[in-house]
PDB file of N, CA and C in Angstrom:
ATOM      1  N   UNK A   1     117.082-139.631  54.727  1.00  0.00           N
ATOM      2  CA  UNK A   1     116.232-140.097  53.648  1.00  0.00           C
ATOM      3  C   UNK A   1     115.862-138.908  52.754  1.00  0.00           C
ATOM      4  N   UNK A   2     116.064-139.061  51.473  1.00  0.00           N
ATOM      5  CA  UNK A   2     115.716-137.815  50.705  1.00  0.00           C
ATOM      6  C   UNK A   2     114.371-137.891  50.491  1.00  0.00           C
ATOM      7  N   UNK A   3     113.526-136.567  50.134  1.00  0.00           N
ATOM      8  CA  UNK A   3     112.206-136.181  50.182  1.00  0.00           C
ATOM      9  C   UNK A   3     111.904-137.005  48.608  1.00  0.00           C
ATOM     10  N   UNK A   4     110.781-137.422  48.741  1.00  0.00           N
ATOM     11  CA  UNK A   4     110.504-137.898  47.156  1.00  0.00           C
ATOM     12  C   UNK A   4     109.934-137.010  46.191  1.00  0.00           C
ATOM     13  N   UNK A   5     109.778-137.469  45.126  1.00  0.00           N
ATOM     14  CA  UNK A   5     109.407-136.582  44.230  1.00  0.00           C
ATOM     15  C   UNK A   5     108.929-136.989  42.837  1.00  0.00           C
ATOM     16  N   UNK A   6     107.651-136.319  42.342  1.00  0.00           N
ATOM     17  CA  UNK A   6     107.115-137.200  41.192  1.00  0.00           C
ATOM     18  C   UNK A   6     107.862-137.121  40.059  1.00  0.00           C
ATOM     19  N   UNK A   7     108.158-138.172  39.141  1.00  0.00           N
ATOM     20  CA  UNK A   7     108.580-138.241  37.769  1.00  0.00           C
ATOM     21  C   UNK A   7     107.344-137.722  36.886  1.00  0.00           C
ATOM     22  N   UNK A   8     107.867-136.989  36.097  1.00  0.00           N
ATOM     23  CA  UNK A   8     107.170-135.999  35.272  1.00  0.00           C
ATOM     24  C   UNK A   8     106.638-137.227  34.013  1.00  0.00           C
ATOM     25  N   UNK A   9     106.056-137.359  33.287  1.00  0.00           N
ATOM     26  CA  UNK A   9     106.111-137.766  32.002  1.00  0.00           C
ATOM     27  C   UNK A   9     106.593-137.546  31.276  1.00  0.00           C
ATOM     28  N   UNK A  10     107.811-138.299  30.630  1.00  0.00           N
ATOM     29  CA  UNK A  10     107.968-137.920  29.196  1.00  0.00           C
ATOM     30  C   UNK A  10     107.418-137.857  27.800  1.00  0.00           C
ATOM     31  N   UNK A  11     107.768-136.621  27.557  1.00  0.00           N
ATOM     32  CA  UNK A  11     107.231-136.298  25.794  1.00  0.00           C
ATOM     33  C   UNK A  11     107.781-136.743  25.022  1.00  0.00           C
ATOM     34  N   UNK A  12     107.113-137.213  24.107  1.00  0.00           N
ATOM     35  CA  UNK A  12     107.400-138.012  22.973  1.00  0.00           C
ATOM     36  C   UNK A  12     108.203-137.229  21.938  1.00  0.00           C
ATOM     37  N   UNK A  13     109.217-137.671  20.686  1.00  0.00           N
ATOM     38  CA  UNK A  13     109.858-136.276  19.956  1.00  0.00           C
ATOM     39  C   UNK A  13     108.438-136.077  18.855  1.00  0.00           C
ATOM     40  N   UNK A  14     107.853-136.919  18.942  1.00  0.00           N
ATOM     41  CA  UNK A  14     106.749-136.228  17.725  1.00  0.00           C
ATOM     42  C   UNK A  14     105.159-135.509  18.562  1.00  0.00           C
ATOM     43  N   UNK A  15     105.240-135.423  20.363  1.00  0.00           N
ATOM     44  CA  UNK A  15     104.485-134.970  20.839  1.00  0.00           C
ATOM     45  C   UNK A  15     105.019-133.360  21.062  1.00  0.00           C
ATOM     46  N   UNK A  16     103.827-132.689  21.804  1.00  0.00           N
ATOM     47  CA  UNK A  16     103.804-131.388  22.448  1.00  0.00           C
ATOM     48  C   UNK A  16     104.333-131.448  23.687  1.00  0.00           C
ATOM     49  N   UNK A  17     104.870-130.086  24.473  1.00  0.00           N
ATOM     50  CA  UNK A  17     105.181-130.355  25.445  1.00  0.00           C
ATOM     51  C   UNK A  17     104.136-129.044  26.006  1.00  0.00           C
ATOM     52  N   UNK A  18     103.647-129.247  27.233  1.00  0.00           N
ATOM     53  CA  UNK A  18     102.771-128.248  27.839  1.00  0.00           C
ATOM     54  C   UNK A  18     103.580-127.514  28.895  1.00  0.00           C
ATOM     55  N   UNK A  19     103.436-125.837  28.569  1.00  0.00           N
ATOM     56  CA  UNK A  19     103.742-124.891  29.570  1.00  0.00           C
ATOM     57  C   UNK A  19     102.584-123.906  30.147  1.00  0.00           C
ATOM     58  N   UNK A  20     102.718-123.448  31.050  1.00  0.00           N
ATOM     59  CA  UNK A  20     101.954-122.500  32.013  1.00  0.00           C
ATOM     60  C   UNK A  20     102.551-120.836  31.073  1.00  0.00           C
ATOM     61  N   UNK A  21     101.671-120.591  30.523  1.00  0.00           N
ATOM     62  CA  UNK A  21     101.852-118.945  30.190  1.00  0.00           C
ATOM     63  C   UNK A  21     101.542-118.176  31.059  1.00  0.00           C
ATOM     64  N   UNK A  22     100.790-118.271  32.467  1.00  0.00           N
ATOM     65  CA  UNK A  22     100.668-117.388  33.692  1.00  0.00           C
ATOM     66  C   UNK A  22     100.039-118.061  34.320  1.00  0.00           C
ATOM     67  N   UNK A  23      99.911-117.220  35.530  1.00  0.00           N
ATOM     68  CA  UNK A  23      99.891-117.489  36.604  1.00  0.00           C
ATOM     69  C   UNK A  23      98.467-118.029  37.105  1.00  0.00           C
ATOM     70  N   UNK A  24      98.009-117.507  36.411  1.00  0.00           N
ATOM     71  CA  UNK A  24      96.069-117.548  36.973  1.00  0.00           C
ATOM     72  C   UNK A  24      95.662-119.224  36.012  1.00  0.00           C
ATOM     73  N   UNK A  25      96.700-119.770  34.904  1.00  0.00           N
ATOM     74  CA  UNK A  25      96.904-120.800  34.108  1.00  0.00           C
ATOM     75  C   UNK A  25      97.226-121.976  34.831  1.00  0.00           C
ATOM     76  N   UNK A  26      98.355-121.542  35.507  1.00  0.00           N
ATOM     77  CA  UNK A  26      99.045-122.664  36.648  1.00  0.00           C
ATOM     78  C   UNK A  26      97.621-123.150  38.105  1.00  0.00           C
ATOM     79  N   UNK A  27      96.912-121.728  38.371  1.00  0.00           N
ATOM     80  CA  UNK A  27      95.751-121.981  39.745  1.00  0.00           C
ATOM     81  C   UNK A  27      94.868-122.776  38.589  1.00  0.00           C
ATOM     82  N   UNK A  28      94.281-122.345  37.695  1.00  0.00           N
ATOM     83  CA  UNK A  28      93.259-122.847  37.066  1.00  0.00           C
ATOM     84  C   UNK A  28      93.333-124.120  36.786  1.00  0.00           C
ATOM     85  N   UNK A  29      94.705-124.804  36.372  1.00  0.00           N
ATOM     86  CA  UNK A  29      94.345-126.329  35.745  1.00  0.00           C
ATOM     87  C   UNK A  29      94.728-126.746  37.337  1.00  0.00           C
ATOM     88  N   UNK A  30      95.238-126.439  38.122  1.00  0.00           N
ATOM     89  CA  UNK A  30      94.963-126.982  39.732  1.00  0.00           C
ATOM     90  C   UNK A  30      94.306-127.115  40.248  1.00  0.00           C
ATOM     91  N   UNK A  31      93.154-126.116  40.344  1.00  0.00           N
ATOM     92  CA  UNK A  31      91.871-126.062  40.525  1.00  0.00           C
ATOM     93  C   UNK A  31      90.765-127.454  39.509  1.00  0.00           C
ATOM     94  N   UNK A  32      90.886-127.050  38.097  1.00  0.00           N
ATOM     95  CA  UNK A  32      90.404-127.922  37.676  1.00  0.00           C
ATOM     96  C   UNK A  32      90.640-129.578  37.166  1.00  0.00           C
ATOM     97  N   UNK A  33      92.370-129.577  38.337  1.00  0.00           N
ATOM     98  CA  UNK A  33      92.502-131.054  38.530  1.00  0.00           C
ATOM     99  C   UNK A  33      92.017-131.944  39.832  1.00  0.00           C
ATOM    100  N   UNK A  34      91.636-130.662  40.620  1.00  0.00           N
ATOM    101  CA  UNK A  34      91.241-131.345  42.258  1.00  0.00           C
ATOM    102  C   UNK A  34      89.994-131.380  41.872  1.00  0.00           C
ATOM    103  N   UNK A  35      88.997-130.877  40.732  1.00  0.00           N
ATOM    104  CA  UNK A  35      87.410-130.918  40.368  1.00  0.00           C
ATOM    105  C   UNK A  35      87.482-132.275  38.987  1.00  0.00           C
ATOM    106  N   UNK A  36      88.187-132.324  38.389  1.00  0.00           N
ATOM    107  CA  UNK A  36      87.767-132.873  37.379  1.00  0.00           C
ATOM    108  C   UNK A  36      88.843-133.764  36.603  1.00  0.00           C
ATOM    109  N   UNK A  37      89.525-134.307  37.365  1.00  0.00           N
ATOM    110  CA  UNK A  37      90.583-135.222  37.022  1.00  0.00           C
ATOM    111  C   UNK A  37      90.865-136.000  35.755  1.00  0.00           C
ATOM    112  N   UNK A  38      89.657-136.564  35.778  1.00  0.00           N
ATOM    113  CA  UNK A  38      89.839-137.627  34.359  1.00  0.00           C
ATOM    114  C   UNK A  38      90.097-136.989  33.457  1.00  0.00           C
ATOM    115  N   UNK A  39      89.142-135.849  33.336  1.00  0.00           N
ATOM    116  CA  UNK A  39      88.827-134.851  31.950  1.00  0.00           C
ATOM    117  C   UNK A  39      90.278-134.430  32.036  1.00  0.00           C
ATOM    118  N   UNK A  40      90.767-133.932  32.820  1.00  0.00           N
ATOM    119  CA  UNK A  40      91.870-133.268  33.116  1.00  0.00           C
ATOM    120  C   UNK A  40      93.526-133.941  32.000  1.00  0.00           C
ATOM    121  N   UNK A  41      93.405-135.224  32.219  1.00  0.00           N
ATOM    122  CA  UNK A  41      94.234-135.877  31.996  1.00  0.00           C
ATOM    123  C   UNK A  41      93.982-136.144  30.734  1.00  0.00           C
ATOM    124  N   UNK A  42      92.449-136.706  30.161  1.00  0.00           N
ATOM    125  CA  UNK A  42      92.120-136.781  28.734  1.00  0.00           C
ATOM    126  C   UNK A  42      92.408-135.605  28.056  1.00  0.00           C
ATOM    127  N   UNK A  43      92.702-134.307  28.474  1.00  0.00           N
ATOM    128  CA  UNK A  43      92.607-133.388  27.977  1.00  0.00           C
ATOM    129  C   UNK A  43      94.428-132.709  27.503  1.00  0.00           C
ATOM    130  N   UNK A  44      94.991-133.350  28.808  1.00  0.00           N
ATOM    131  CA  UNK A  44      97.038-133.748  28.321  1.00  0.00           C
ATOM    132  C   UNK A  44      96.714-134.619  27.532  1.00  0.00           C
ATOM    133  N   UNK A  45      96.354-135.447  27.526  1.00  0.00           N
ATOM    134  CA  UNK A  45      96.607-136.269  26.247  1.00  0.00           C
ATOM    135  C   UNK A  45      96.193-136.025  24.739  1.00  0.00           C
ATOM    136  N   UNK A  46      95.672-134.910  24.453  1.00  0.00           N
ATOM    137  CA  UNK A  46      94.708-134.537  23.445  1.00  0.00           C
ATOM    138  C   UNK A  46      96.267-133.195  23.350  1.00  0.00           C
ATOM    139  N   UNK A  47      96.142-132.591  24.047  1.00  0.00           N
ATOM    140  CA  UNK A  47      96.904-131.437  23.674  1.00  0.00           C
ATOM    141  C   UNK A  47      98.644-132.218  23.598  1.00  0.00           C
ATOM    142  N   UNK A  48      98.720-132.548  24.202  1.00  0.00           N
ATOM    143  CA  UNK A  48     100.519-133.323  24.137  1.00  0.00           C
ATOM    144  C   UNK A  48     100.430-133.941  22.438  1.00  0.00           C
ATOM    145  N   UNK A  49      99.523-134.418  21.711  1.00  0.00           N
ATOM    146  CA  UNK A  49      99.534-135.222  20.620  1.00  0.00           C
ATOM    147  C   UNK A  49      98.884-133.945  19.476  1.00  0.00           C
ATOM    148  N   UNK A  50      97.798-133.676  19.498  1.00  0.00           N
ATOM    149  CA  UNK A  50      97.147-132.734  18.440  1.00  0.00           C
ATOM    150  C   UNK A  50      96.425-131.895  18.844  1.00  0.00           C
ATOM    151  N   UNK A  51      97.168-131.003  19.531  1.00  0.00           N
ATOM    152  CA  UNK A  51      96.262-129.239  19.892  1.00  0.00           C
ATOM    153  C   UNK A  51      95.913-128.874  18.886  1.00  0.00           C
ATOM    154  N   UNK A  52      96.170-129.043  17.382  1.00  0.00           N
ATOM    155  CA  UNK A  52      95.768-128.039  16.515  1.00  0.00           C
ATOM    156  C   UNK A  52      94.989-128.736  15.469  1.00  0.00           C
ATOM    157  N   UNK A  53      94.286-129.841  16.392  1.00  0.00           N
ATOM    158  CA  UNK A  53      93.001-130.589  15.475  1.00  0.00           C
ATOM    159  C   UNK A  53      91.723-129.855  15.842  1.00  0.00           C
ATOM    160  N   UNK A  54      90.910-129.747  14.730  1.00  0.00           N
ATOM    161  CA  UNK A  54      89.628-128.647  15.117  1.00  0.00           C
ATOM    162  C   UNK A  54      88.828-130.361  15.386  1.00  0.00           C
ATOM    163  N   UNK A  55      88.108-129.980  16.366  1.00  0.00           N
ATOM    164  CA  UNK A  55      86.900-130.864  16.676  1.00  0.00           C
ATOM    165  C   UNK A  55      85.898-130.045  17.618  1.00  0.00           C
ATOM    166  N   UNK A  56      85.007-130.820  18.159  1.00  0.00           N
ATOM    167  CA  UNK A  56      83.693-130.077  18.567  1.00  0.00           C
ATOM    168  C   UNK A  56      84.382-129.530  20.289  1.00  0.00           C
ATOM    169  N   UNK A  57      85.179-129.744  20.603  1.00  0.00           N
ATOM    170  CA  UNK A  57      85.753-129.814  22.019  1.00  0.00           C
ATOM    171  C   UNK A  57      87.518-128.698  22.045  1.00  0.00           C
ATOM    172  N   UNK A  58      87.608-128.703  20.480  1.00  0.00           N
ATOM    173  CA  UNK A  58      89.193-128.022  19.983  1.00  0.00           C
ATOM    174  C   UNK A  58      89.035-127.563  18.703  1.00  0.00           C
ATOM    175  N   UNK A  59      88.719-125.596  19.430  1.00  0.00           N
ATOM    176  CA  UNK A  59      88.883-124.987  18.218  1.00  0.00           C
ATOM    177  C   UNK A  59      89.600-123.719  18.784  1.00  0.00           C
ATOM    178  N   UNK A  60      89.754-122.655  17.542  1.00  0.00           N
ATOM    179  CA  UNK A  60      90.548-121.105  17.533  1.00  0.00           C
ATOM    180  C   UNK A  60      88.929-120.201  18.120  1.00  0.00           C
ATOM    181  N   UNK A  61      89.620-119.485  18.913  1.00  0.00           N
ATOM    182  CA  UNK A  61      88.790-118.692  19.271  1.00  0.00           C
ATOM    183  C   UNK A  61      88.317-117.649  17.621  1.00  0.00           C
ATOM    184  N   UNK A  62      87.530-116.713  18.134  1.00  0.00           N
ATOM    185  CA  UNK A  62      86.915-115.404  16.961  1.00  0.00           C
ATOM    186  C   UNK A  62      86.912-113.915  17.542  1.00  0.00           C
ATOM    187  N   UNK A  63      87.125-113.815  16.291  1.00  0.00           N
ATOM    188  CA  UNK A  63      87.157-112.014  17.184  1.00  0.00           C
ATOM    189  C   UNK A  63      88.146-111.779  17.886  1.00  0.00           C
ATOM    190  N   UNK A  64      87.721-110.337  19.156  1.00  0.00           N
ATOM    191  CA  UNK A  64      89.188-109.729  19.076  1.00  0.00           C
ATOM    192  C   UNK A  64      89.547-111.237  20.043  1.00  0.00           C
ATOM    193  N   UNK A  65      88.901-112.718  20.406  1.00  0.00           N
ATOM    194  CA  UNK A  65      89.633-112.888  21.312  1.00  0.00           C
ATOM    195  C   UNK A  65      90.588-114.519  20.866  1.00  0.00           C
ATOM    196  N   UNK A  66      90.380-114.316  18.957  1.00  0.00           N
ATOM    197  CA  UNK A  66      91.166-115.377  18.892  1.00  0.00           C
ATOM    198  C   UNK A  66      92.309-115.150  18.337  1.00  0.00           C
ATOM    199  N   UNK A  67      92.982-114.349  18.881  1.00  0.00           N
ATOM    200  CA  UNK A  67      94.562-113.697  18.986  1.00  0.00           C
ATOM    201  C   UNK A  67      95.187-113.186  20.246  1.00  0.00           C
ATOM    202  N   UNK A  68      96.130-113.666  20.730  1.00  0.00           N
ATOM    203  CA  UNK A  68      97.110-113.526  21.556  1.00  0.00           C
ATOM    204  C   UNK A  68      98.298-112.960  21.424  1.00  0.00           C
ATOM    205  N   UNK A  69      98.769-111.879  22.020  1.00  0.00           N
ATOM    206  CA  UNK A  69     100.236-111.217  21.634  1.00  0.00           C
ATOM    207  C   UNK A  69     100.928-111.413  23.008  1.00  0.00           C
ATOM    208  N   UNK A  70     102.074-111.914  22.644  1.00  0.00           N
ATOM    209  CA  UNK A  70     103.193-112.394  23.840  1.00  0.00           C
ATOM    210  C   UNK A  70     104.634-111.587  23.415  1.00  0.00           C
ATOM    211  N   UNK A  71     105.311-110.918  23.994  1.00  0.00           N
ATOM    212  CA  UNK A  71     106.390-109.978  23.429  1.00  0.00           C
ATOM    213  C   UNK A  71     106.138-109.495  22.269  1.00  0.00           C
ATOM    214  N   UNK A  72     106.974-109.741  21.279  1.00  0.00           N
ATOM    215  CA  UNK A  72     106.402-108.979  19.789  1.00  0.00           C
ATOM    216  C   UNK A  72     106.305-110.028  18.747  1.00  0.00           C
ATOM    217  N   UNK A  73     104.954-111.253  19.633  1.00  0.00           N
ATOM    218  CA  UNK A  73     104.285-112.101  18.409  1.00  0.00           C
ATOM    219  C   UNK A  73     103.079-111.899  18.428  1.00  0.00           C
ATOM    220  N   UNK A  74     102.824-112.575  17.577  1.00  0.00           N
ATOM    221  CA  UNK A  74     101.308-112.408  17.962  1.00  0.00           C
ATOM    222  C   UNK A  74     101.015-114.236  17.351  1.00  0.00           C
ATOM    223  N   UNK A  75      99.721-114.779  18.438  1.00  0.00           N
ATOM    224  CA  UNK A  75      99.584-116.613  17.483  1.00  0.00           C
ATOM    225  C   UNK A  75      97.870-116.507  17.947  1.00  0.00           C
ATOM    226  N   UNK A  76      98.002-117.655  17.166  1.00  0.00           N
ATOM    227  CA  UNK A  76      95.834-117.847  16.902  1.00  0.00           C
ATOM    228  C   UNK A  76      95.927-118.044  18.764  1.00  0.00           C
ATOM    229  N   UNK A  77      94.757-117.827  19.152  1.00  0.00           N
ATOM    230  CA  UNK A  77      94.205-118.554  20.466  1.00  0.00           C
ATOM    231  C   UNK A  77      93.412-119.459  20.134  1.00  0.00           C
ATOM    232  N   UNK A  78      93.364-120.506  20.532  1.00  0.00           N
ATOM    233  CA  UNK A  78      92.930-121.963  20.576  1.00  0.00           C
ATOM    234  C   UNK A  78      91.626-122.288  21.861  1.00  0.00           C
ATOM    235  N   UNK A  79      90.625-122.713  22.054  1.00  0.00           N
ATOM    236  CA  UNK A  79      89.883-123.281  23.307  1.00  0.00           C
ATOM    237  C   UNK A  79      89.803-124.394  23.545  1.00  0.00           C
ATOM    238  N   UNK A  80      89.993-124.995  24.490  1.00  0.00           N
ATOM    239  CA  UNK A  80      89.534-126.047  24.732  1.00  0.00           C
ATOM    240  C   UNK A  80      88.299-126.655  25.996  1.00  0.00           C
ATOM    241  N   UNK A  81      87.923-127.729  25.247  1.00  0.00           N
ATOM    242  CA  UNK A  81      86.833-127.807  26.577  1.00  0.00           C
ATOM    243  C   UNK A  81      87.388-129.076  26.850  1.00  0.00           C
ATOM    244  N   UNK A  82      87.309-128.836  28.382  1.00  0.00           N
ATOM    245  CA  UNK A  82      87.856-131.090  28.842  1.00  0.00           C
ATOM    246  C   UNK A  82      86.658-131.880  28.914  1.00  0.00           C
ATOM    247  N   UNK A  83      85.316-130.972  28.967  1.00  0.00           N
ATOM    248  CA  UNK A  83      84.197-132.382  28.809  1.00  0.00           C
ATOM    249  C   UNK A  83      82.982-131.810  27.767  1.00  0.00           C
ATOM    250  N   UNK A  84      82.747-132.132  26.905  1.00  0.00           N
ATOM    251  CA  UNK A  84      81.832-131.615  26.308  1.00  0.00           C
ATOM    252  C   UNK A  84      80.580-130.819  26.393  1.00  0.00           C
ATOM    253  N   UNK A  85      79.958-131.600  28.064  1.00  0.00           N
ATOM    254  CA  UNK A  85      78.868-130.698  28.220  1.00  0.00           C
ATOM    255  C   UNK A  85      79.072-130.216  29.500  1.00  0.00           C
ATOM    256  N   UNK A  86      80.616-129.835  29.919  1.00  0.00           N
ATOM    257  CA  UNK A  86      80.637-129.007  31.294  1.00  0.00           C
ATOM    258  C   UNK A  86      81.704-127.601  31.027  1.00  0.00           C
ATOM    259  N   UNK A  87      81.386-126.834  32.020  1.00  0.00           N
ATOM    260  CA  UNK A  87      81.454-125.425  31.721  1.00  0.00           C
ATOM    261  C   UNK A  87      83.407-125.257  31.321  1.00  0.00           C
ATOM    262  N   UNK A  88      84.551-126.296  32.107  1.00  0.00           N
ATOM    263  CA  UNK A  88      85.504-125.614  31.867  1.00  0.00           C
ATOM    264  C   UNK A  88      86.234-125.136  31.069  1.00  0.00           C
ATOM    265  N   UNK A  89      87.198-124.331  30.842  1.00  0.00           N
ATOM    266  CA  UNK A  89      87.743-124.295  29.311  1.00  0.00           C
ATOM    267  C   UNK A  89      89.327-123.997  29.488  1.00  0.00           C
ATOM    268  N   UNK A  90      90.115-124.273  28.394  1.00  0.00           N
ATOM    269  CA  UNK A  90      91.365-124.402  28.461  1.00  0.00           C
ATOM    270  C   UNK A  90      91.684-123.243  27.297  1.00  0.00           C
ATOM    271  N   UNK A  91      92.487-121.934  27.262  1.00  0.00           N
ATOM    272  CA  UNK A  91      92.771-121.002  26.585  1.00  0.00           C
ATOM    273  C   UNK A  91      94.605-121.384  26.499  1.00  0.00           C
ATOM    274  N   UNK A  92      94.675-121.935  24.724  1.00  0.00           N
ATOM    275  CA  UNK A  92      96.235-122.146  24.764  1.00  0.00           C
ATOM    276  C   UNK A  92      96.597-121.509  23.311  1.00  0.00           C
ATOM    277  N   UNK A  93      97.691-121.155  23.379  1.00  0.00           N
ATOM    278  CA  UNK A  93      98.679-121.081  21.722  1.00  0.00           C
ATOM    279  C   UNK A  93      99.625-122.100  21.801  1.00  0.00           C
ATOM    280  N   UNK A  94      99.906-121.961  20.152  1.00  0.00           N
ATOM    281  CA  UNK A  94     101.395-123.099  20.273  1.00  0.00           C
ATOM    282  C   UNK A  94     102.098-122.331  19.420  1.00  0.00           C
ATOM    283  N   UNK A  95     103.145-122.921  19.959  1.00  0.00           N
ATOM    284  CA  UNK A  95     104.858-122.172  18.990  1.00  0.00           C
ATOM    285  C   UNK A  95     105.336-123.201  19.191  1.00  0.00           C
ATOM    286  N   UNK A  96     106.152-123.346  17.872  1.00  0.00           N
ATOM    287  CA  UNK A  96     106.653-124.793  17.876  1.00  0.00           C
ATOM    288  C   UNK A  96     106.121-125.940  18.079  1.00  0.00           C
ATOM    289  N   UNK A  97     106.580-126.708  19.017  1.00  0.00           N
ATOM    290  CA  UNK A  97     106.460-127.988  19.949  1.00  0.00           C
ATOM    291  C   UNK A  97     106.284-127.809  21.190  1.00  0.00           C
ATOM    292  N   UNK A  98     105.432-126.457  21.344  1.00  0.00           N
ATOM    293  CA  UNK A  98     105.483-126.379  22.750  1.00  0.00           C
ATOM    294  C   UNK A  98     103.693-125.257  23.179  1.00  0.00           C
ATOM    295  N   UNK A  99     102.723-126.267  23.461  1.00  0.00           N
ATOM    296  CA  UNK A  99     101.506-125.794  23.852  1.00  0.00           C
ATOM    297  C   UNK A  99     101.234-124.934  25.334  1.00  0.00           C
ATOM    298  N   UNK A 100     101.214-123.347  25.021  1.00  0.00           N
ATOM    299  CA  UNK A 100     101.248-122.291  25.969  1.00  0.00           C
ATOM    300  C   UNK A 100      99.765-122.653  26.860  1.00  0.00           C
ATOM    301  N   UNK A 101      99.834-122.418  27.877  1.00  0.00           N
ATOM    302  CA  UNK A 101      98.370-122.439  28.621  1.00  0.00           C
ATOM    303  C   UNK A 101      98.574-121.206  29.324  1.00  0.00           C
ATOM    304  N   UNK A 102      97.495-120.564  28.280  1.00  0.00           N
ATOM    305  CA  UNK A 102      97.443-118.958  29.001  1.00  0.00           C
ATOM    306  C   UNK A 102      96.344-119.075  29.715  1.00  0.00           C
ATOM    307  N   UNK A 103      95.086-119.560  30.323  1.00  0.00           N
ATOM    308  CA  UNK A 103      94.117-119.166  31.081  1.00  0.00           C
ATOM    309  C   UNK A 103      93.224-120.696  30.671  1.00  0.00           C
ATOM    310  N   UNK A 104      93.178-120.843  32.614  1.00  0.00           N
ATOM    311  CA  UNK A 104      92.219-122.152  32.584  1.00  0.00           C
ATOM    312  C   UNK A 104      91.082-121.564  33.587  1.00  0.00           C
ATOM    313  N   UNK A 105      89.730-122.515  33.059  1.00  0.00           N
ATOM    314  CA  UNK A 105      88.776-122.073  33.695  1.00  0.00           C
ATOM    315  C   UNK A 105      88.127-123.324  34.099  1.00  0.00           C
ATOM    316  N   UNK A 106      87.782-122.847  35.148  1.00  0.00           N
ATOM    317  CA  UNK A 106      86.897-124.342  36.033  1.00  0.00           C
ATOM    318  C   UNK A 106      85.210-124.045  35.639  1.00  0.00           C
ATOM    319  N   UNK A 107      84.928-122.721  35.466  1.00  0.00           N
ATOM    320  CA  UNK A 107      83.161-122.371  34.656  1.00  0.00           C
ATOM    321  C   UNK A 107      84.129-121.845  33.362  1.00  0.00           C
ATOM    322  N   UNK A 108      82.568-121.488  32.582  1.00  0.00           N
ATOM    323  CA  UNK A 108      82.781-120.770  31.204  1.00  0.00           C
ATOM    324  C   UNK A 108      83.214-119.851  31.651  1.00  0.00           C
ATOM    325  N   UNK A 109      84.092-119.001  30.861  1.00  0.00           N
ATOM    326  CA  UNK A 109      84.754-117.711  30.710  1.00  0.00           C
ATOM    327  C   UNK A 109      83.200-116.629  30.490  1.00  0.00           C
ATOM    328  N   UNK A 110      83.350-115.297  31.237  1.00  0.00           N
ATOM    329  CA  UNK A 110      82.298-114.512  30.684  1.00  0.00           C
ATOM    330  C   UNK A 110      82.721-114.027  29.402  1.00  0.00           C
ATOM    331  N   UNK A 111      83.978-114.205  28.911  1.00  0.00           N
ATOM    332  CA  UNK A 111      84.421-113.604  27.468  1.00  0.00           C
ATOM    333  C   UNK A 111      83.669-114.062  26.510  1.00  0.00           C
ATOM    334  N   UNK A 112      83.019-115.286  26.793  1.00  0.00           N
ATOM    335  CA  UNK A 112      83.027-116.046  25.489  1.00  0.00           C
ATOM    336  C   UNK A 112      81.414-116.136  25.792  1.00  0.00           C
ATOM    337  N   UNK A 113      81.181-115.675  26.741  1.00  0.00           N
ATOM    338  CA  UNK A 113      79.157-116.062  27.320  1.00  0.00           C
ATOM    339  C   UNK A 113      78.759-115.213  26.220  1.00  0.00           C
TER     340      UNK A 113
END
């Protein structure tokens, strides 16, 4: 019997597709899917469709920390929060069609305290 295995979701051609930019990105939204699920998922669905809508929950960071350099680019850094009045936050860029998740947090970041 072969081992099973989950079907991923497919992306839409006019959606985003979400990647892990490191490692501490990949523990963090793991972490903050075994704490906070729903948000978790409302929060793929927000970034798969319009990461780069400003609202009270999705904006560009300021200062030195709303820029990110990855080899020899450099793109805005983006925050996100998955619930409005709880501490976690989602640190992403996009290139292209494709939304980077460089650093997830299950509390506020002290960067940004």
């Amino acid at each position: 019997m072969a081992r099973e295995s989950k079907a991923e979701r497919p992306v839409k051609k006019n959606e985003f597709e979400i990647r892990f930019a490191s490692g501490q990105a990949q523990k963090g939204w793991t972490d903050l899917r075994a704490t906070n699920r729903n948000a978790l998922a409302d929060a793929w669905d927000f970034l798969t469709r319009t990461p780069l809508h400003v609202t009270p929950a999705n904006y560009r960071l300021k200062g030195q920390l709303g820029l990110v350099t990855r080899g020899q680019a450099t793109h805005e850094r983006w925050q996100h929060k998955p619930t409005l009045h709880g501490d976690a936050r989602i640190w992403f860029y996009v290139v292209d069609q494709i939304v980077y998740l460089e650093q997830v947090h299950t509390h506020h970041p002290n960067a940004t305290k």
